[in-house]
C-alpha atoms as a PDB file:
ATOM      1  CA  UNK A   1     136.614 155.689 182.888  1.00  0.00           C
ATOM      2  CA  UNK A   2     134.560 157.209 185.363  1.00  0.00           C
ATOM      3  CA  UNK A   3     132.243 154.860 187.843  1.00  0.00           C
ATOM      4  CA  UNK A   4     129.741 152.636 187.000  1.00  0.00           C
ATOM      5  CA  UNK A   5     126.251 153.751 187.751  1.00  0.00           C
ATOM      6  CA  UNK A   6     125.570 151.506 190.755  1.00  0.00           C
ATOM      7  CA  UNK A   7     122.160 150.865 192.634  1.00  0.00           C
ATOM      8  CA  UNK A   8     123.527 153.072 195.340  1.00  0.00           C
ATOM      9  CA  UNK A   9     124.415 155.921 193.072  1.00  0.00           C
ATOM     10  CA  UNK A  10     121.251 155.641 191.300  1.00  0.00           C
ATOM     11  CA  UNK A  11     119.488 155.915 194.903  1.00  0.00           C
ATOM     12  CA  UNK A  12     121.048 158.574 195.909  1.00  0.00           C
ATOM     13  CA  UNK A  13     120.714 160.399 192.721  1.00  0.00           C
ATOM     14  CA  UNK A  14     116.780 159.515 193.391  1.00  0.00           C
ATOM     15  CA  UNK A  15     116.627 160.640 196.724  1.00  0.00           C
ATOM     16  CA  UNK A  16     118.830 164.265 195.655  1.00  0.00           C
ATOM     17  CA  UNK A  17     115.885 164.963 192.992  1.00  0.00           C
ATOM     18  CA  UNK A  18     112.866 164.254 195.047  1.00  0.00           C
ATOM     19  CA  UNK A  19     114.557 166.463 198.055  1.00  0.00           C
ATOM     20  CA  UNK A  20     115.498 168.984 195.616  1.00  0.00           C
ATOM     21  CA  UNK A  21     111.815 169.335 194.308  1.00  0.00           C
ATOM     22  CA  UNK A  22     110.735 169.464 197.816  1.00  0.00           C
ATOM     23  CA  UNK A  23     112.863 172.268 198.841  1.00  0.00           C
ATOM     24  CA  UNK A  24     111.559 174.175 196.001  1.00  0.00           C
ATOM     25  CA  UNK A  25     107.997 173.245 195.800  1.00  0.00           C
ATOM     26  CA  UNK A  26     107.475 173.086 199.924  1.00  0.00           C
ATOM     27  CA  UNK A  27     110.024 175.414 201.388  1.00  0.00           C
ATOM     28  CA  UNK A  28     108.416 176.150 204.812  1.00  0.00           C
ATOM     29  CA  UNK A  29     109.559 172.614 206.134  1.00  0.00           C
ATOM     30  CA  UNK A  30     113.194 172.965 205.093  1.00  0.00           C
ATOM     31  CA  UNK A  31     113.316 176.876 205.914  1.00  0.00           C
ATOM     32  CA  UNK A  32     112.592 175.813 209.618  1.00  0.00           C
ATOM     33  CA  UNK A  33     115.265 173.585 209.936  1.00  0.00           C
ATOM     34  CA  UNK A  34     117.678 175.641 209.012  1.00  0.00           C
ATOM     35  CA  UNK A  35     120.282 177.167 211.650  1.00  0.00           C
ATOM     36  CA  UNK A  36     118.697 180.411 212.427  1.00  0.00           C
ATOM     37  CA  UNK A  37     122.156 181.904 212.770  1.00  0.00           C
ATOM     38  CA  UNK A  38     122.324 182.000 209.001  1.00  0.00           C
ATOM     39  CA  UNK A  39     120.868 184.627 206.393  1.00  0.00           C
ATOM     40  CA  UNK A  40     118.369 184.185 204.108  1.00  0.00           C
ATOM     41  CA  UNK A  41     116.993 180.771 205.256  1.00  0.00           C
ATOM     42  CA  UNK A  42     114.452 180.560 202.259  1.00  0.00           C
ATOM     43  CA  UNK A  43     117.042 181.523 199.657  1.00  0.00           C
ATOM     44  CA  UNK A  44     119.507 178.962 201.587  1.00  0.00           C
ATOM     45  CA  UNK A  45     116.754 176.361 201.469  1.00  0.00           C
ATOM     46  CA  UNK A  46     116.243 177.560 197.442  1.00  0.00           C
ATOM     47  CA  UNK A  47     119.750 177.169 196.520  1.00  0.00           C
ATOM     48  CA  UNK A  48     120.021 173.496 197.957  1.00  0.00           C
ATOM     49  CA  UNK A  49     117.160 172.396 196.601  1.00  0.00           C
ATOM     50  CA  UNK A  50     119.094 173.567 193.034  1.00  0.00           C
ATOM     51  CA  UNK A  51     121.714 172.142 194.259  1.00  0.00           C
ATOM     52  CA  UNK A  52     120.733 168.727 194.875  1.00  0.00           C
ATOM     53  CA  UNK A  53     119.080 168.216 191.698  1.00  0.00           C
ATOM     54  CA  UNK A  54     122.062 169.379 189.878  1.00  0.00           C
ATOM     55  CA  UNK A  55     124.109 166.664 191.977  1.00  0.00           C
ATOM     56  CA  UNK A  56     121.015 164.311 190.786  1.00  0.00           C
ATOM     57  CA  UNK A  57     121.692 164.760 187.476  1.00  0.00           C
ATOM     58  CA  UNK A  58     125.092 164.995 187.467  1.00  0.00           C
ATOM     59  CA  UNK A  59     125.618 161.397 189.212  1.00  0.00           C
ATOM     60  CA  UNK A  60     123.406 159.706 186.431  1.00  0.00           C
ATOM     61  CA  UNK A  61     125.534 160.817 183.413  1.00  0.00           C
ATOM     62  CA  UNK A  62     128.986 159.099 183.413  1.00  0.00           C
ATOM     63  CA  UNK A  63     130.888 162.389 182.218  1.00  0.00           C
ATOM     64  CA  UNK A  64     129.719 164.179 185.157  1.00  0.00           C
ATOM     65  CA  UNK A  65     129.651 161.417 187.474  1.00  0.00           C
ATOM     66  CA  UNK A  66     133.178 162.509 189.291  1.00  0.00           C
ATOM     67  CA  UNK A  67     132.955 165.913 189.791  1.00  0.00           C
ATOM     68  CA  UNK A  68     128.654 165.505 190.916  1.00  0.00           C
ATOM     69  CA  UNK A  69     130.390 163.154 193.543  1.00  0.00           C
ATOM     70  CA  UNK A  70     132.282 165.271 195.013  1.00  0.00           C
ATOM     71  CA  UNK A  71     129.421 168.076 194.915  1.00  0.00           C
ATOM     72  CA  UNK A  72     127.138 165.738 196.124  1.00  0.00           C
ATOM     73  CA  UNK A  73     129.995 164.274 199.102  1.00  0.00           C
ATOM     74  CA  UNK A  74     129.996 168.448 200.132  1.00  0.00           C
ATOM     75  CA  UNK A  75     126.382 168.891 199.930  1.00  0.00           C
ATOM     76  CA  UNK A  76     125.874 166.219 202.685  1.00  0.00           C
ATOM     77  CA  UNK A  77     128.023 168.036 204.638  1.00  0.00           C
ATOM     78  CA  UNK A  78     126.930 171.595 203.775  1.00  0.00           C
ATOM     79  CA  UNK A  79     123.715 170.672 204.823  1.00  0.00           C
ATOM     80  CA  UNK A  80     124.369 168.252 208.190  1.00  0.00           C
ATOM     81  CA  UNK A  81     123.749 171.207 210.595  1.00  0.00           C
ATOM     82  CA  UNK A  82     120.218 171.334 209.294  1.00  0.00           C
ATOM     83  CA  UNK A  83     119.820 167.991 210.334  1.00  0.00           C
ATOM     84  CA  UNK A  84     121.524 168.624 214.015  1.00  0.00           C
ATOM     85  CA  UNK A  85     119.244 171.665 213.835  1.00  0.00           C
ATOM     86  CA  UNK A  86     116.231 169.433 212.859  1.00  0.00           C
ATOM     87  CA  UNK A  87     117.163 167.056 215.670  1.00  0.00           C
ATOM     88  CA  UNK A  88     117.551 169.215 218.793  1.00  0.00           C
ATOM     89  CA  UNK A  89     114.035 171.068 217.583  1.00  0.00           C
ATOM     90  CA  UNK A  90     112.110 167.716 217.827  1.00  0.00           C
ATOM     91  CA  UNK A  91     114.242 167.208 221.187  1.00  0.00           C
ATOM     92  CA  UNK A  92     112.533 170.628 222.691  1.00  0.00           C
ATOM     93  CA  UNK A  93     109.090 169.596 221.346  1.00  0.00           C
ATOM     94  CA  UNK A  94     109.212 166.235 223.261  1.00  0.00           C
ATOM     95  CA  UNK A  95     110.322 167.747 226.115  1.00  0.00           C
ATOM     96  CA  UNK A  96     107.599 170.418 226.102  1.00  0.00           C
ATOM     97  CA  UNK A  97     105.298 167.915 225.621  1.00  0.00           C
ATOM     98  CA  UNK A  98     105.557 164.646 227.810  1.00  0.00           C
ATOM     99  CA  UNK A  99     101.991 165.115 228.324  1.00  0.00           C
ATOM    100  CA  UNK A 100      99.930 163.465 225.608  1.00  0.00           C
ATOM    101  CA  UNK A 101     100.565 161.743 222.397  1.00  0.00           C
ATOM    102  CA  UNK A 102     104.194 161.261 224.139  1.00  0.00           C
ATOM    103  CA  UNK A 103     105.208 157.945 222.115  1.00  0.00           C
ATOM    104  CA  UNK A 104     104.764 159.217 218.683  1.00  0.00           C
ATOM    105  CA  UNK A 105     106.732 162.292 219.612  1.00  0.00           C
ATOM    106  CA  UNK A 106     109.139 160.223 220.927  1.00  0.00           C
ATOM    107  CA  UNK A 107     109.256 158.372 217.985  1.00  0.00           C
ATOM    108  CA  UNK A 108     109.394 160.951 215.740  1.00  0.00           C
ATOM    109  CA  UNK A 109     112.456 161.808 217.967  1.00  0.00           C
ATOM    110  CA  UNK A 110     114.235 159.085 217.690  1.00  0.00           C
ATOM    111  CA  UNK A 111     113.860 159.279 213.419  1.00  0.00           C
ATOM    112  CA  UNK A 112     115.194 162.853 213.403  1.00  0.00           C
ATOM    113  CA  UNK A 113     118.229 161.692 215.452  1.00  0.00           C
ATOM    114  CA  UNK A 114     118.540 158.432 213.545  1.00  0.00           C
ATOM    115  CA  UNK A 115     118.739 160.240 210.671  1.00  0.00           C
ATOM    116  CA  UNK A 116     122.250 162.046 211.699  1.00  0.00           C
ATOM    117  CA  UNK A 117     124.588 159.421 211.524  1.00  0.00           C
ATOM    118  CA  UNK A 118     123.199 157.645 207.866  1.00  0.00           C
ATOM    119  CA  UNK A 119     124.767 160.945 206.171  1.00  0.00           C
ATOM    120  CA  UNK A 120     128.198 159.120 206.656  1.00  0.00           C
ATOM    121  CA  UNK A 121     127.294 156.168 204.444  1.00  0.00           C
ATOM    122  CA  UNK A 122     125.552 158.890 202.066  1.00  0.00           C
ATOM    123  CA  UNK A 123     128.736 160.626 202.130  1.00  0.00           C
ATOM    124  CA  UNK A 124     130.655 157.521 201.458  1.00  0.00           C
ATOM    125  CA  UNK A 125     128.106 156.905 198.352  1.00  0.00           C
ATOM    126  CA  UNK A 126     128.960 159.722 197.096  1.00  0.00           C
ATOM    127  CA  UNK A 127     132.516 158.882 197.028  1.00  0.00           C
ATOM    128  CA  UNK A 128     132.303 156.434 195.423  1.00  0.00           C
ATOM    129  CA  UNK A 129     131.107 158.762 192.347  1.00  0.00           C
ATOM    130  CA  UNK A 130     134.782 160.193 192.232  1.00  0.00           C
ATOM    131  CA  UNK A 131     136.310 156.664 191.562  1.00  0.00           C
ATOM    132  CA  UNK A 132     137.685 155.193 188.409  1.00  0.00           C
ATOM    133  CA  UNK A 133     135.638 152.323 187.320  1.00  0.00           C
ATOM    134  CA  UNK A 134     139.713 150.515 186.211  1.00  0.00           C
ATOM    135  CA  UNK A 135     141.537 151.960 189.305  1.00  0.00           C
ATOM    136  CA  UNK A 136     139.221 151.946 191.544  1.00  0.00           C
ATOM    137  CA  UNK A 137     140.771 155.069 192.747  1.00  0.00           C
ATOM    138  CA  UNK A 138     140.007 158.677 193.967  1.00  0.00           C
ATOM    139  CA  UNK A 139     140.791 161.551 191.787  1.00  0.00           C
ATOM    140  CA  UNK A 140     141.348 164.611 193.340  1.00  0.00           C
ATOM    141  CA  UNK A 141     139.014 167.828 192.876  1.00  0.00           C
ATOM    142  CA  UNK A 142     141.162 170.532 190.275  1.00  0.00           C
END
């Protein structure tokens, strides 16, 4: 039996899709976050947005629900150095400007780094997908 469907699942599934439609309907954001050491940031930012919403739908369906999980555990990580990426860009910005409007760019600071460390409970969500609902166990990927 694979895992129940739980509120956490269902968010993340929710927050995969609307990212995923993002990436492909407003690239630009995504594309500028990416590493710039890497190829073909607009493909790269193309692909994940497939990506996720293939992980979306594949955590809502119970037949898929293991293997999306463990897509959806390697997205997170796939994509982490976007987020570093997206971090130490808003880190340069505040720095360049300490003149005006400083407290909403540190704010906005603070988000983008606050933001790194809640992929480890997304991670852990995902997880969960890969359980057995009567075991409560991991399968491993084949």
């Amino acid at each position: 039996m694979p895992a129940p469907l739980t509120r956490d699942l269902q968010g993340l599934a929710a927050l995969f899709a609307t990212s995923g439609v993002l990436h492909l309907v407003r690239p630009g954001p995504f594309e500028s976050i990416t590493p710039r050491q890497l190829p073909a940031r607009r493909g790269l930012v193309y692909a994940s947005g497939v990506a996720e919403i293939a992980c979306a739908a594949g955590l809502l369906h119970p037949r898929t629900r293991r293997l999306a999980g463990w897509a959806s555990a390697a997205l997170l990580v796939a994509v982490f150095p976007a987020n570093i990426q997206m971090a130490l860009d808003e880190t340069r910005r505040v720095e360049r400007r300490l003149g005006s409007g400083r407290s909403a760019n540190r704010r906005r600071q603070a988000a983008t780094i606050a933001r790194l460390p809640l992929q480890l409970p997304m991670v852990r969500t995902a997880l969960k997908a890969t359980r057995d609902r009567a075991a409560g166990t991991r399968h491993t990927a084949a």
